[in-house]
Protein backbone atom coordinates (compact mmCIF):
# COMPACT_ATOMS: atom_id res chain seq x y z
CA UNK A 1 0.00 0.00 0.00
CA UNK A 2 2.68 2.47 0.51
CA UNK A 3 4.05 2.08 -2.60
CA UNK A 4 0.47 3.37 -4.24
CA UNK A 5 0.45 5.95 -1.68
CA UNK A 6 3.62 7.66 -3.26
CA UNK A 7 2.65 7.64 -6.55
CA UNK A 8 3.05 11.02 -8.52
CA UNK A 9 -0.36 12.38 -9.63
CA UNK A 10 0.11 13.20 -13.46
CA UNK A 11 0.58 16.94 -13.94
CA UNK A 12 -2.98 18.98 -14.04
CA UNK A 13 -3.44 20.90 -17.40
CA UNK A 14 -3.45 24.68 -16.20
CA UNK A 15 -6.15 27.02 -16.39
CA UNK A 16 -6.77 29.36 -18.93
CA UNK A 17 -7.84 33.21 -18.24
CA UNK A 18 -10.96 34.23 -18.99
CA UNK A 19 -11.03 35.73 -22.99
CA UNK A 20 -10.99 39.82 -22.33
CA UNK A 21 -13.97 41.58 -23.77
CA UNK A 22 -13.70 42.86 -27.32
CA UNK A 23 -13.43 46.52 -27.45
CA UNK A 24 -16.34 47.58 -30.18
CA UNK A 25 -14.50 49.77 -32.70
CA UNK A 26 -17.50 50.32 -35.56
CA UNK A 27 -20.56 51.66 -35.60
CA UNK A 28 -22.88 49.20 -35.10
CA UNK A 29 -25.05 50.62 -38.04
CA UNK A 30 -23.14 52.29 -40.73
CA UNK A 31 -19.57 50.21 -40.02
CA UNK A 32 -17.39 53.76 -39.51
CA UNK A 33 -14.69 53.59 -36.75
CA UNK A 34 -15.59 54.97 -33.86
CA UNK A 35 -13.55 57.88 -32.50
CA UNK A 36 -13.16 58.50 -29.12
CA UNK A 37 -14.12 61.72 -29.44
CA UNK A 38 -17.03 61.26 -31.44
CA UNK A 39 -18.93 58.10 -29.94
CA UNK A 40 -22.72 57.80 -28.84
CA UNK A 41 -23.12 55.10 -26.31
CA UNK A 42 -26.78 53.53 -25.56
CA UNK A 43 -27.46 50.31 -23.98
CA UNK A 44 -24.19 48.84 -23.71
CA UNK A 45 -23.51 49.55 -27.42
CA UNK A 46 -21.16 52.56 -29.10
CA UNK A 47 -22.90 53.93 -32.64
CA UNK A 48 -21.09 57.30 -33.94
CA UNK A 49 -23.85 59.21 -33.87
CA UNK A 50 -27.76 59.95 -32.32
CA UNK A 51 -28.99 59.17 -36.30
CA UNK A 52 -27.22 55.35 -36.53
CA UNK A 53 -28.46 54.80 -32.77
CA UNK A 54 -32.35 55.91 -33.95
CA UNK A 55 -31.78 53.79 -37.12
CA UNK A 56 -30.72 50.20 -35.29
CA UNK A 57 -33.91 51.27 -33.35
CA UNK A 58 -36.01 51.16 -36.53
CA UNK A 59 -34.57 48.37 -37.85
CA UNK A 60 -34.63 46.59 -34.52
CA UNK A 61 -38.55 47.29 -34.77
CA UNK A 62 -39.02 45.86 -38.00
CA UNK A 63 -37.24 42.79 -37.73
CA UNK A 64 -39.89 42.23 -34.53
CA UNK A 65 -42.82 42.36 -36.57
């Protein structure tokens, strides 16, 4: 029995780190880069502007119905 007892365990594969959250560089409507400047944030997203945010709110809308 004490020879099982001292038996090396084999070696545990380590764990991995979480992925980091991808940093959202486009618009989510029109594609353009967003500048950090220049950014509209709304419910957790970035658009560039007040007019992509209203459209992804249309479109949103239709695809609904």
């Amino acid at each position: 029995m004490a020879a099982e007892e001292t038996k090396p365990k084999p070696p545990q594969p380590a764990e991995k780190p979480a992925p980091a959250a991808e940093k959202q560089t486009n618009c989510l409507s029109c594609g353009k880069p967003i500048r950090k400047l220049k950014r509209y944030y709304r419910n957790g997203k970035f658009y560039c502007n007040k007019k992509c945010w209203l459209t992804m709110l249309k479109k949103a809308k239709e695809e609904k119905k």
